[in-house]
N, C-alpha and C. Protein backbone atom coordinates (compact mmCIF):
# COMPACT_ATOMS: atom_id res chain seq x y z
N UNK A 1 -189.90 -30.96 -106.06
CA UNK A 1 -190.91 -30.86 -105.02
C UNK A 1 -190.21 -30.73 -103.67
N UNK A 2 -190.77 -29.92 -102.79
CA UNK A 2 -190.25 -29.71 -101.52
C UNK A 2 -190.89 -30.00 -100.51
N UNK A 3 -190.98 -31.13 -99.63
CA UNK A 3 -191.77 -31.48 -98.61
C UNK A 3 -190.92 -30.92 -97.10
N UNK A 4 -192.10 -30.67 -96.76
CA UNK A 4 -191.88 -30.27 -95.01
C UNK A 4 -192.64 -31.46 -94.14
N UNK A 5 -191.71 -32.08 -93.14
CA UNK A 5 -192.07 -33.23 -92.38
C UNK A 5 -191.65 -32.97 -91.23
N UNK A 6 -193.07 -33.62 -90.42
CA UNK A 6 -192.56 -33.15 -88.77
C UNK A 6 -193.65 -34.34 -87.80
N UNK A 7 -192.71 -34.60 -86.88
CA UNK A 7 -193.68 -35.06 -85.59
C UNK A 7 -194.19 -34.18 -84.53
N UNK A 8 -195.51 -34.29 -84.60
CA UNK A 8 -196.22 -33.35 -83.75
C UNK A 8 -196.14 -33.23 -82.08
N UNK A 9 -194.74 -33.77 -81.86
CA UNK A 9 -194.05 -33.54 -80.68
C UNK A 9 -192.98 -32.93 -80.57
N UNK A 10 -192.58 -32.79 -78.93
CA UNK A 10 -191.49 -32.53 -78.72
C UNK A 10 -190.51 -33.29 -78.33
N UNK A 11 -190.82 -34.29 -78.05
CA UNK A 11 -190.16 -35.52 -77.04
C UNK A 11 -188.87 -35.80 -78.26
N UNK A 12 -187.07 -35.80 -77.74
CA UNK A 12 -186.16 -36.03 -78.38
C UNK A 12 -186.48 -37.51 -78.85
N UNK A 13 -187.18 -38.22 -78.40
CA UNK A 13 -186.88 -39.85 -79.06
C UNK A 13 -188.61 -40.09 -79.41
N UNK A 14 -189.18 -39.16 -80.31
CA UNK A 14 -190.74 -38.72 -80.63
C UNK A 14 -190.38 -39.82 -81.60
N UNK A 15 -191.43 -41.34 -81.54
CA UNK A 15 -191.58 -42.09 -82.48
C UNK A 15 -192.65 -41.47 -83.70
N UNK A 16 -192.81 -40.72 -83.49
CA UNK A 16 -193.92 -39.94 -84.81
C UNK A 16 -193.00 -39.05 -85.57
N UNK A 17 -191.65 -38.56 -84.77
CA UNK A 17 -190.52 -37.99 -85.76
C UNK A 17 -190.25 -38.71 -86.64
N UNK A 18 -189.79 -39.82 -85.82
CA UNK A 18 -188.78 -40.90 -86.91
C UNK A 18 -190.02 -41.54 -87.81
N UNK A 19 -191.21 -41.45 -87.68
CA UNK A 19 -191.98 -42.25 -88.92
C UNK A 19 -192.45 -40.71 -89.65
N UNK A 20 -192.36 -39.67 -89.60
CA UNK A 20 -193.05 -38.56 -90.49
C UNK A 20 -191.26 -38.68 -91.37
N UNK A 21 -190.39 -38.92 -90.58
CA UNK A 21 -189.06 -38.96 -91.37
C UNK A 21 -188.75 -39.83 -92.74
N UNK A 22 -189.08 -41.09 -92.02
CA UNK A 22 -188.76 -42.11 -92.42
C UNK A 22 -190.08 -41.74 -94.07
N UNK A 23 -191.21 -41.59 -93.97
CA UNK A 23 -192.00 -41.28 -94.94
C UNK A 23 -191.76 -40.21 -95.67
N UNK A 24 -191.02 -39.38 -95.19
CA UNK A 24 -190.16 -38.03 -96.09
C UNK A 24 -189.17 -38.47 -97.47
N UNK A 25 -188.59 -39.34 -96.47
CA UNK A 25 -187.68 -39.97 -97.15
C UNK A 25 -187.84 -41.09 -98.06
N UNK A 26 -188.86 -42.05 -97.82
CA UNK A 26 -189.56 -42.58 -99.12
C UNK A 26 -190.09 -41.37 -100.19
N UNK A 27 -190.68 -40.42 -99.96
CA UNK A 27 -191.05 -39.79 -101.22
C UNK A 27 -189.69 -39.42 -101.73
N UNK A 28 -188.58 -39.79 -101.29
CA UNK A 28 -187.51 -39.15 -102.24
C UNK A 28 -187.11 -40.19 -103.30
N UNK A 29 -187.21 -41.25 -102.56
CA UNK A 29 -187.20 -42.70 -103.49
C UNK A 29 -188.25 -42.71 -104.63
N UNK A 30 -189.03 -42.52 -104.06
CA UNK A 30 -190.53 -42.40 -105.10
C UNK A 30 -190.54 -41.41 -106.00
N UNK A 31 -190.08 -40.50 -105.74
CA UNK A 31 -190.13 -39.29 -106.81
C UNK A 31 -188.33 -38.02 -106.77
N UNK A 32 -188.00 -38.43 -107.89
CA UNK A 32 -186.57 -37.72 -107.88
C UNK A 32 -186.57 -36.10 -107.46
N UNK A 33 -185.40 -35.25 -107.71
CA UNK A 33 -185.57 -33.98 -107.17
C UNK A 33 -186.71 -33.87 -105.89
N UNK A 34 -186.82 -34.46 -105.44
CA UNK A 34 -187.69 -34.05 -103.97
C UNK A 34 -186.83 -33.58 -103.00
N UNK A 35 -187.21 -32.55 -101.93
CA UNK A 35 -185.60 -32.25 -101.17
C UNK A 35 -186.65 -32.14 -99.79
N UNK A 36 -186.44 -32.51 -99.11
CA UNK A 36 -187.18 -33.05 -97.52
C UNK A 36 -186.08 -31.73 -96.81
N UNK A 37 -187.19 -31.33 -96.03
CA UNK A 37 -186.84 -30.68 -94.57
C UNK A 37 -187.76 -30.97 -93.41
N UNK A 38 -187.09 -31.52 -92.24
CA UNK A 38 -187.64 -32.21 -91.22
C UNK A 38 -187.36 -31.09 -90.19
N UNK A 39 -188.60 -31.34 -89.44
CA UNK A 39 -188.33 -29.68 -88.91
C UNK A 39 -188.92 -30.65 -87.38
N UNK A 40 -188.17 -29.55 -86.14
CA UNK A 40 -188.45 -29.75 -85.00
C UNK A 40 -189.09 -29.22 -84.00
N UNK A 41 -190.41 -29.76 -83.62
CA UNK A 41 -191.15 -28.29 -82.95
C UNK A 41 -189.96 -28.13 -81.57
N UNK A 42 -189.05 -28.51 -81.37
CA UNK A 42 -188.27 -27.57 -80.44
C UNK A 42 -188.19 -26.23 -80.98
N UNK A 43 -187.95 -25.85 -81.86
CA UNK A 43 -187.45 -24.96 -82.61
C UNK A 43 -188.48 -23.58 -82.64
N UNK A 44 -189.68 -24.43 -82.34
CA UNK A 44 -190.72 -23.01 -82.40
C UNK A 44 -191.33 -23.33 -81.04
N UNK A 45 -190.65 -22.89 -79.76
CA UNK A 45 -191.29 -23.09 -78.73
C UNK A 45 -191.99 -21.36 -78.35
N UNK A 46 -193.15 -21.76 -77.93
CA UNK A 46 -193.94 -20.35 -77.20
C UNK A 46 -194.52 -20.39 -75.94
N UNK A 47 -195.28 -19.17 -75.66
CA UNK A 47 -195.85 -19.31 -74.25
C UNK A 47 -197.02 -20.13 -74.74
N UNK A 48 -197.68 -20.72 -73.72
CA UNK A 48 -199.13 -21.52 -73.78
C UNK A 48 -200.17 -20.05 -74.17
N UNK A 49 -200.54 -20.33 -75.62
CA UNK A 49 -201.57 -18.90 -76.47
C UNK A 49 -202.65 -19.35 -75.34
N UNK A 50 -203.05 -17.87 -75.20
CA UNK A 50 -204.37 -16.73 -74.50
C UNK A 50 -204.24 -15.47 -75.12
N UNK A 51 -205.66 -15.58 -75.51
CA UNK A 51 -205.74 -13.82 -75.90
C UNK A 51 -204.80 -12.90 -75.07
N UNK A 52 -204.75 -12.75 -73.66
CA UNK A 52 -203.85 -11.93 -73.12
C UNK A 52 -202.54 -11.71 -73.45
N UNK A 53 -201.91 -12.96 -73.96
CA UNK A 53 -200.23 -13.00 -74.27
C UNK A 53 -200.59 -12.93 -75.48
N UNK A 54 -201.30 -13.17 -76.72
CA UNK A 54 -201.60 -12.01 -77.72
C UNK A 54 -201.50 -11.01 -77.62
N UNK A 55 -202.21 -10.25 -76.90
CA UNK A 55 -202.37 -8.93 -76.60
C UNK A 55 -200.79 -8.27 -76.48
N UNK A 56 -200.38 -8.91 -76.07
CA UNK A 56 -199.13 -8.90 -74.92
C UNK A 56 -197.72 -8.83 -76.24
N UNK A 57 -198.31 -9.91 -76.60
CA UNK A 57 -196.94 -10.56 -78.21
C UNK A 57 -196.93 -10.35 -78.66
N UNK A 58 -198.53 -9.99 -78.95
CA UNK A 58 -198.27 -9.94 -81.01
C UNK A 58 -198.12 -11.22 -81.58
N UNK A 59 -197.17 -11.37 -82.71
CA UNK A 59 -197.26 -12.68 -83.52
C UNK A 59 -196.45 -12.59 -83.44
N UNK A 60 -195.89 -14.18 -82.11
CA UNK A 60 -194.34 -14.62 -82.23
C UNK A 60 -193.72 -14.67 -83.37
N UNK A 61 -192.28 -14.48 -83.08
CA UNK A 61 -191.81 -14.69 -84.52
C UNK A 61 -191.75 -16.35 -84.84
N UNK A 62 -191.42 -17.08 -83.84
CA UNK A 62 -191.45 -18.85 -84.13
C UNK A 62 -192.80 -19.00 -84.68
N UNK A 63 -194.00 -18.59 -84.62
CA UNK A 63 -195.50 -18.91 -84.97
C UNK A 63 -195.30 -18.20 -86.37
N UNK A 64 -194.34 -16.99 -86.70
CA UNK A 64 -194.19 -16.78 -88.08
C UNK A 64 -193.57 -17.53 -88.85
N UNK A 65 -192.44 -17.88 -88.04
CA UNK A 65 -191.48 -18.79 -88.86
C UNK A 65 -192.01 -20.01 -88.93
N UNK A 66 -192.79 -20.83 -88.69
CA UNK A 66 -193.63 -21.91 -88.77
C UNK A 66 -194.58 -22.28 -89.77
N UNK A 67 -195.18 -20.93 -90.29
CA UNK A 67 -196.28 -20.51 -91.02
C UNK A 67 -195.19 -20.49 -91.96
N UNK A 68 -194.23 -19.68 -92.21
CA UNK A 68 -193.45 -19.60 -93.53
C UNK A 68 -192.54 -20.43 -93.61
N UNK A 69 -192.59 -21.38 -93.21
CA UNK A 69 -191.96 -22.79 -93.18
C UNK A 69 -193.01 -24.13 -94.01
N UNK A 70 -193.86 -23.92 -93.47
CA UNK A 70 -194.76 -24.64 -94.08
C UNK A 70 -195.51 -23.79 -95.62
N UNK A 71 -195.26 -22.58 -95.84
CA UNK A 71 -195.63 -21.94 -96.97
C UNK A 71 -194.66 -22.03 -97.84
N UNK A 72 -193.63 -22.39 -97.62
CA UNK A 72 -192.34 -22.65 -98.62
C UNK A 72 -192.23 -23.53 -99.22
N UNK A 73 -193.01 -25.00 -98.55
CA UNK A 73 -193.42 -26.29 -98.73
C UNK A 73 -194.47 -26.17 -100.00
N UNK A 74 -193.91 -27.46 -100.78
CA UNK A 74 -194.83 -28.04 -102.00
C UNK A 74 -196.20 -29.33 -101.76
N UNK A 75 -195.72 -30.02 -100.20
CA UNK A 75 -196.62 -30.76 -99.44
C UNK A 75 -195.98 -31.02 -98.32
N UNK A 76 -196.74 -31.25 -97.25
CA UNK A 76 -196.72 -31.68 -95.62
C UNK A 76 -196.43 -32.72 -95.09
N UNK A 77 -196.17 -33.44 -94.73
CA UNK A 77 -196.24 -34.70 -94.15
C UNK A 77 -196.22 -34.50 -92.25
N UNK A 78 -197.01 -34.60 -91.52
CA UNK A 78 -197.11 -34.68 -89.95
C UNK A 78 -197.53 -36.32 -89.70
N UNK A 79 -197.17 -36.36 -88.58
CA UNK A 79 -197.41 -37.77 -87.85
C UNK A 79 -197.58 -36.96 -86.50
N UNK A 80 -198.83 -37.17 -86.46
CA UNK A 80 -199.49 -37.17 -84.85
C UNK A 80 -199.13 -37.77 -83.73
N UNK A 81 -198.72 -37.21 -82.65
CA UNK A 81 -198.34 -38.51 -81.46
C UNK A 81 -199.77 -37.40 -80.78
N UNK A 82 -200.35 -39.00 -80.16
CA UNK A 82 -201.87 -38.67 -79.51
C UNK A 82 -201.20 -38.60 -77.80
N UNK A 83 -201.61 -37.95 -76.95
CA UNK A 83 -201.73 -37.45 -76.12
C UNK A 83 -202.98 -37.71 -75.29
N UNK A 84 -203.68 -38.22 -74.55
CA UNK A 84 -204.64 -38.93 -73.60
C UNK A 84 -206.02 -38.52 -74.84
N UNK A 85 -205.31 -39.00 -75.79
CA UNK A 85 -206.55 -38.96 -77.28
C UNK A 85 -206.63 -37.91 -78.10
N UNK A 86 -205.73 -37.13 -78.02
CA UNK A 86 -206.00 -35.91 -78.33
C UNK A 86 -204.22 -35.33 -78.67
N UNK A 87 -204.18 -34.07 -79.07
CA UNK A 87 -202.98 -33.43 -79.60
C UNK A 87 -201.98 -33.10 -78.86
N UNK A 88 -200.67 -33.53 -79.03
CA UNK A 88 -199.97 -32.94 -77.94
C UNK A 88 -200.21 -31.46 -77.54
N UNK A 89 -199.60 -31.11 -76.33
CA UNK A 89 -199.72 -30.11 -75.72
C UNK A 89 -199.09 -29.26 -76.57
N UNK A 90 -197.99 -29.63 -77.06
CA UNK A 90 -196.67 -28.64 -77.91
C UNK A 90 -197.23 -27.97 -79.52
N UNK A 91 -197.73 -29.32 -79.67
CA UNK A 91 -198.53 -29.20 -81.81
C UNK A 91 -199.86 -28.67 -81.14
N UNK A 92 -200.30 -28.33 -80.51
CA UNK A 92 -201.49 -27.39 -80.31
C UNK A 92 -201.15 -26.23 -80.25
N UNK A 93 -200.05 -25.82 -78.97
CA UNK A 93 -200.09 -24.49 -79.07
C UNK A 93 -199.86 -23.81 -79.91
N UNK A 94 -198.65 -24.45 -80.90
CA UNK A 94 -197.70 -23.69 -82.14
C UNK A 94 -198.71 -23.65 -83.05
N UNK A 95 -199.82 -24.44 -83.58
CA UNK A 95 -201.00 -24.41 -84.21
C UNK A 95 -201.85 -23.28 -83.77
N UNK A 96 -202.22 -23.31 -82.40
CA UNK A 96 -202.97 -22.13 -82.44
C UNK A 96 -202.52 -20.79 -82.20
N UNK A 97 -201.07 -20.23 -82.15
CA UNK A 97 -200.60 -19.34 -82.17
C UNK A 97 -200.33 -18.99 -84.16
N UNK A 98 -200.39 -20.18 -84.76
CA UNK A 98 -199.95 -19.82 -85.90
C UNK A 98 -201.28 -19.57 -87.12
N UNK A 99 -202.49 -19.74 -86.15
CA UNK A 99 -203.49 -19.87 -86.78
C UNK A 99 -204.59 -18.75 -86.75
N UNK A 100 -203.28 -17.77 -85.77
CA UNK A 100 -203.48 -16.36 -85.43
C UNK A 100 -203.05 -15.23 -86.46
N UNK A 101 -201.75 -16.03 -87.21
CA UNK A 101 -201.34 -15.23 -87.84
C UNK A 101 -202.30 -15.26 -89.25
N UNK A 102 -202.89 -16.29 -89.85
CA UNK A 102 -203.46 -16.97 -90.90
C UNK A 102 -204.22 -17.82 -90.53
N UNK A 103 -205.65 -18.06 -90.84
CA UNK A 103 -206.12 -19.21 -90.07
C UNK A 103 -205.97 -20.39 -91.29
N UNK A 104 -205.59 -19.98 -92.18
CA UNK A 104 -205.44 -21.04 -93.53
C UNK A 104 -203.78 -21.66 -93.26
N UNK A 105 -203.37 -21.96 -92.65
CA UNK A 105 -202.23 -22.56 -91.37
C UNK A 105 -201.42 -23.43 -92.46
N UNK A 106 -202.00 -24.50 -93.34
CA UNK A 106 -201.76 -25.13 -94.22
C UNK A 106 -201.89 -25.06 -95.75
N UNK A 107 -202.17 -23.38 -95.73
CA UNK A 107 -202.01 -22.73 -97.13
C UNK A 107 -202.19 -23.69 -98.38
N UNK A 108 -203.05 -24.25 -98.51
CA UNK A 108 -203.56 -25.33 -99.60
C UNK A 108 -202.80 -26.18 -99.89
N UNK A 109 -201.92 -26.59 -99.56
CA UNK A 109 -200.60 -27.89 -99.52
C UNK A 109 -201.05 -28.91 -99.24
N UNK A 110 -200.62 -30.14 -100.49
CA UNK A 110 -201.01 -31.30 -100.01
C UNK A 110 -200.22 -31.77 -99.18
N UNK A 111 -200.82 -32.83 -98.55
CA UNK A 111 -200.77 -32.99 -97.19
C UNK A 111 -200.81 -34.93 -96.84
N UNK A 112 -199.96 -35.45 -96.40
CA UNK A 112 -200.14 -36.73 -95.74
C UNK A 112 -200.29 -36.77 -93.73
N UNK A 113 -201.30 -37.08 -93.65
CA UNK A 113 -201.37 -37.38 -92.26
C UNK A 113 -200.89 -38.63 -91.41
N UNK A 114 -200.27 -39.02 -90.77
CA UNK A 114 -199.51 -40.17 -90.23
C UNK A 114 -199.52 -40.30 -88.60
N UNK A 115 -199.97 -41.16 -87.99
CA UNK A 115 -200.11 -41.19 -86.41
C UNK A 115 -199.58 -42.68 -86.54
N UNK A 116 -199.19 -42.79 -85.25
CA UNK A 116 -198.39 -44.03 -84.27
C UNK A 116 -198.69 -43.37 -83.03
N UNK A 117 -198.46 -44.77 -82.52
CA UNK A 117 -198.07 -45.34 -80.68
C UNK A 117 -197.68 -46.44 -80.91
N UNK A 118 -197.44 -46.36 -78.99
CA UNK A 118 -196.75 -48.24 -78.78
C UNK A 118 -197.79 -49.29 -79.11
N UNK A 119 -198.88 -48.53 -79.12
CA UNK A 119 -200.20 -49.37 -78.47
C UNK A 119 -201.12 -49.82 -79.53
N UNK A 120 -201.36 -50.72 -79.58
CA UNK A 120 -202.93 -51.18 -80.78
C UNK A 120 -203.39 -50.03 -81.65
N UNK A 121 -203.98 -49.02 -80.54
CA UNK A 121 -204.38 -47.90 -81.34
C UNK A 121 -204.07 -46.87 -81.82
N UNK A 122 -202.29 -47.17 -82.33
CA UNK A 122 -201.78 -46.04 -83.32
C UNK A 122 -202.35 -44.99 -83.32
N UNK A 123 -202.49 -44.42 -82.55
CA UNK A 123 -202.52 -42.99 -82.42
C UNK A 123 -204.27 -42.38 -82.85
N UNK A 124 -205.04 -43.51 -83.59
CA UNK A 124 -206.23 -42.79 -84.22
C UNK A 124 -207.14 -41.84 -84.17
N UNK A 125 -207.27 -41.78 -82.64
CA UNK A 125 -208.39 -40.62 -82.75
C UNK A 125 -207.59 -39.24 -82.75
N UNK A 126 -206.36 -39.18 -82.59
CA UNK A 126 -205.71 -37.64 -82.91
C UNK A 126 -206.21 -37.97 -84.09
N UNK A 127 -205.62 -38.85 -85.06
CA UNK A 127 -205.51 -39.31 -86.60
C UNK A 127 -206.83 -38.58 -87.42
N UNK A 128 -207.87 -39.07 -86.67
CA UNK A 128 -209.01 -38.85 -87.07
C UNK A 128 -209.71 -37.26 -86.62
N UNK A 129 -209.12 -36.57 -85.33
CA UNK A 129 -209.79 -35.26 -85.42
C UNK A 129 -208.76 -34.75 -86.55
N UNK A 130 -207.25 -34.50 -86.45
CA UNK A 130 -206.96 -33.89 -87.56
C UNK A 130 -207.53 -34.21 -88.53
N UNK A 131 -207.49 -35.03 -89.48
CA UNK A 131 -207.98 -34.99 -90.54
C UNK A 131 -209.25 -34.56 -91.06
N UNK A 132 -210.53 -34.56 -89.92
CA UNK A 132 -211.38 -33.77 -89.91
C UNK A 132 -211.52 -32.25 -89.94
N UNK A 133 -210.52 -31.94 -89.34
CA UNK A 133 -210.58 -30.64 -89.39
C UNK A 133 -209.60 -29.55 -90.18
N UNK A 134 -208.98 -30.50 -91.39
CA UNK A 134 -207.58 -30.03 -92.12
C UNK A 134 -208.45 -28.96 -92.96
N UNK A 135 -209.44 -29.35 -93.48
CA UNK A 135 -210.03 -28.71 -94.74
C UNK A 135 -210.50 -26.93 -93.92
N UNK A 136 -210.76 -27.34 -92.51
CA UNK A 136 -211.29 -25.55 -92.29
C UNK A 136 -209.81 -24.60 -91.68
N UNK A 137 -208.05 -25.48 -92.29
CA UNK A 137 -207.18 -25.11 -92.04
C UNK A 137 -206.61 -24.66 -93.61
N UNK A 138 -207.11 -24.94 -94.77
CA UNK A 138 -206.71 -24.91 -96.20
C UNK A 138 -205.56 -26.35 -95.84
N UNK A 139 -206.00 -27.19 -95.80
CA UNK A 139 -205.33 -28.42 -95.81
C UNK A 139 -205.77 -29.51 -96.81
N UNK A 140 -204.99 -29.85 -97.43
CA UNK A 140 -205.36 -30.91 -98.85
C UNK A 140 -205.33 -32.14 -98.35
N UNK A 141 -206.04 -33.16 -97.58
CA UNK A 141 -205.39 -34.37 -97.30
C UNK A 141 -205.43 -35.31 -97.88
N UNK A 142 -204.24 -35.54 -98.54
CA UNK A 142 -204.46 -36.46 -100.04
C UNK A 142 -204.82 -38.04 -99.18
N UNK A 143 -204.17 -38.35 -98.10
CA UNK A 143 -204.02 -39.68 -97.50
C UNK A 143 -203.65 -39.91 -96.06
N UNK A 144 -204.26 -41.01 -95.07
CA UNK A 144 -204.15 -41.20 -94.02
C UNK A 144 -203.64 -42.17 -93.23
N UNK A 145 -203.01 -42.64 -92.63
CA UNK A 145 -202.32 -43.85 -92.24
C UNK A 145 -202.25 -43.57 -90.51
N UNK A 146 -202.51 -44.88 -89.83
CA UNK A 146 -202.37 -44.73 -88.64
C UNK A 146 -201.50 -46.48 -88.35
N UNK A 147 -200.27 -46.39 -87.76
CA UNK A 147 -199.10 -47.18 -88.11
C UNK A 147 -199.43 -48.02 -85.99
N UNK A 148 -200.08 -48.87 -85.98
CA UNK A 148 -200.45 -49.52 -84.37
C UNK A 148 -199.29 -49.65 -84.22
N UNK A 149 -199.02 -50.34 -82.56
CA UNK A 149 -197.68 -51.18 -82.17
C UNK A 149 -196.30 -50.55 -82.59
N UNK A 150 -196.06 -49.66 -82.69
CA UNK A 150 -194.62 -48.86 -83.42
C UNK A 150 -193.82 -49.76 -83.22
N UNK A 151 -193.32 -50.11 -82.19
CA UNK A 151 -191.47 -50.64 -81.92
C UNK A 151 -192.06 -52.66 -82.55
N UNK A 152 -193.34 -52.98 -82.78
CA UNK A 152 -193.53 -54.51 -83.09
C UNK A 152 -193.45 -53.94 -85.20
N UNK A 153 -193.51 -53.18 -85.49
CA UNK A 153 -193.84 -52.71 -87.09
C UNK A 153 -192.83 -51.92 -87.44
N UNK A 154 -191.87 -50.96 -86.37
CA UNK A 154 -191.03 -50.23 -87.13
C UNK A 154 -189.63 -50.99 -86.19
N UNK A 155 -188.56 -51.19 -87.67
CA UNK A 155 -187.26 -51.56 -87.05
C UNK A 155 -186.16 -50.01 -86.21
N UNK A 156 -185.77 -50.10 -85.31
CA UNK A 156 -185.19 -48.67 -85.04
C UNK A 156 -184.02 -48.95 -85.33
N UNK A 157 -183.44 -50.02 -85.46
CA UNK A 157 -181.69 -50.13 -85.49
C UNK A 157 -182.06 -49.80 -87.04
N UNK A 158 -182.40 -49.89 -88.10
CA UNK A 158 -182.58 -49.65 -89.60
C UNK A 158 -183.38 -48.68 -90.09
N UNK A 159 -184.01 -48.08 -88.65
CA UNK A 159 -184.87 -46.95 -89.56
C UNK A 159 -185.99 -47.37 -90.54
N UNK A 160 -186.73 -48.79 -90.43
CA UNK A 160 -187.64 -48.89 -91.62
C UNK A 160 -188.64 -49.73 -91.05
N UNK A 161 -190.65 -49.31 -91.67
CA UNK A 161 -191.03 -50.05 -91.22
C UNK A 161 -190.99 -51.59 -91.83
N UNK A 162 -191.06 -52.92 -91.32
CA UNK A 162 -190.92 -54.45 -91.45
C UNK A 162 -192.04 -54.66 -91.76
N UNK A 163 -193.52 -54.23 -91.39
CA UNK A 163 -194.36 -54.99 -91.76
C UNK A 163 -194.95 -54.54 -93.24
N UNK A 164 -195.02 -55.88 -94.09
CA UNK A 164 -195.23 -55.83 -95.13
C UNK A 164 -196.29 -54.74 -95.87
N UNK A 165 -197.45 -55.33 -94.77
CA UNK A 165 -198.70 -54.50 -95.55
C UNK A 165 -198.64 -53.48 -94.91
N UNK A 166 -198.40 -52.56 -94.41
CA UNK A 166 -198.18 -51.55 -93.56
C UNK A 166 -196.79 -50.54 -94.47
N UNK A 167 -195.66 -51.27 -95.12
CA UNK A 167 -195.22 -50.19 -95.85
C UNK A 167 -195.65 -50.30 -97.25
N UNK A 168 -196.27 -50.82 -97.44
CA UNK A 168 -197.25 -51.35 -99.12
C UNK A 168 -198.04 -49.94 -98.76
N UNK A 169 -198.75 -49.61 -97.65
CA UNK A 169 -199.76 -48.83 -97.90
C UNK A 169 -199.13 -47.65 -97.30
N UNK A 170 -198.19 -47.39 -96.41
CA UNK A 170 -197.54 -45.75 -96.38
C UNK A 170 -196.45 -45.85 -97.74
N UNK A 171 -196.36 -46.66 -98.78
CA UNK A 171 -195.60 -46.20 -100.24
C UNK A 171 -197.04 -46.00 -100.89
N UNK A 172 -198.14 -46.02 -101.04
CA UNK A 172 -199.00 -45.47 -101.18
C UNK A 172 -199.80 -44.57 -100.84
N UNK A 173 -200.06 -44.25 -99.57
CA UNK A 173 -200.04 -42.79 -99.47
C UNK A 173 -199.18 -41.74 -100.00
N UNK A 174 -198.00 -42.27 -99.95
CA UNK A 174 -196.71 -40.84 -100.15
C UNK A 174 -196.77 -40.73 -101.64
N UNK A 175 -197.19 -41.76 -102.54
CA UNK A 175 -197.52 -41.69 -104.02
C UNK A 175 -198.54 -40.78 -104.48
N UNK A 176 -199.77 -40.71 -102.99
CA UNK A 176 -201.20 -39.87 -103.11
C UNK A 176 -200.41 -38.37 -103.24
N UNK A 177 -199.12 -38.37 -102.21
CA UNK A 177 -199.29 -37.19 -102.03
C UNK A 177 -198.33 -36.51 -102.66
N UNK A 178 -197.36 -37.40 -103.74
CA UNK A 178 -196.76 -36.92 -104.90
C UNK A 178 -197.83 -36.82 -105.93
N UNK A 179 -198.53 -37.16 -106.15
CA UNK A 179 -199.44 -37.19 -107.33
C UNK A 179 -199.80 -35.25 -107.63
């Protein structure tokens, strides 16, 4: 199985990297031959999409290579970092430039959804529009997790989350989404 994992930022020290990571990497524990690629939206940077720079572009090649990055994939794993409630600026645009090329973006791949912050409310209401709206993307979402308080639940010197019931239930999601 081949999972593609990513934080829906750009920020070099993106706590939604290191937990879409860190959950990559449990499904390797969980299920043998699994081979993780963690991908960086640095990597597919574009202009801010308008029909005009359509007009203008065409279909970046990073909005291609994104799409066939995630089509190469056997399942998804993203972790949302919310943005004044909403999607970062960066995982929007590359989404809607790539949703130009295909609007089925997530080509029927199962899929784990994952949000954090510093704050109480782990990220949820990104948590919750994505996941609402995966299915009119061909998105499978086997399972959902929204991880509160990051730096009080995840250790950074070890890379792992500490709180008990909290990795009880992201080793259960990532089981949903080996299944």
């Amino acid at each position: 199985m081949k999972i593609i994992a990513f934080g829906a930022s750009t920020s070099r020290k993106s706590i939604n990297k290191q937990l879409a990571t860190y959950a990559a990497n449990l499904a390797t524990e969980v299920q043998e031959n699994t081979v993780v690629e963690i991908l960086d939206l640095n990597d597919f940077e574009l202009p801010l999409f308008s029909q005009d720079k359509e007009v203008e572009l065409g279909q970046p090649e990073a909005a291609k290579a994104f799409f066939n990055k995630l089509g190469e994939s056997d399942a998804i794993i993203i972790s949302f970092a919310e943005h004044n409630g909403s999607y970062s600026a960066a995982y929007k645009n590359l989404f809607d430039w790539t949703s130009r090329i295909n609007q089925k973006v997530f080509q029927n791949k199962s899929m784990l959804f994952l949000a954090t912050s510093p704050g109480p409310g782990g990220a949820s209401n990104v948590l919750a529009a994505a996941s609402s709206s995966a299915f009119y993307f061909a998105g499978d979402v086997k399972a959902t997790l929204s991880i509160p308080s990051f730096f009080d639940n995840f250790d950074m010197e070890n890379t792992k989350l500490i709180n008990e019931e909290l990795q009880q239930k992201l080793t259960d999601a990532v089981k949903s989404l080996m299944a």
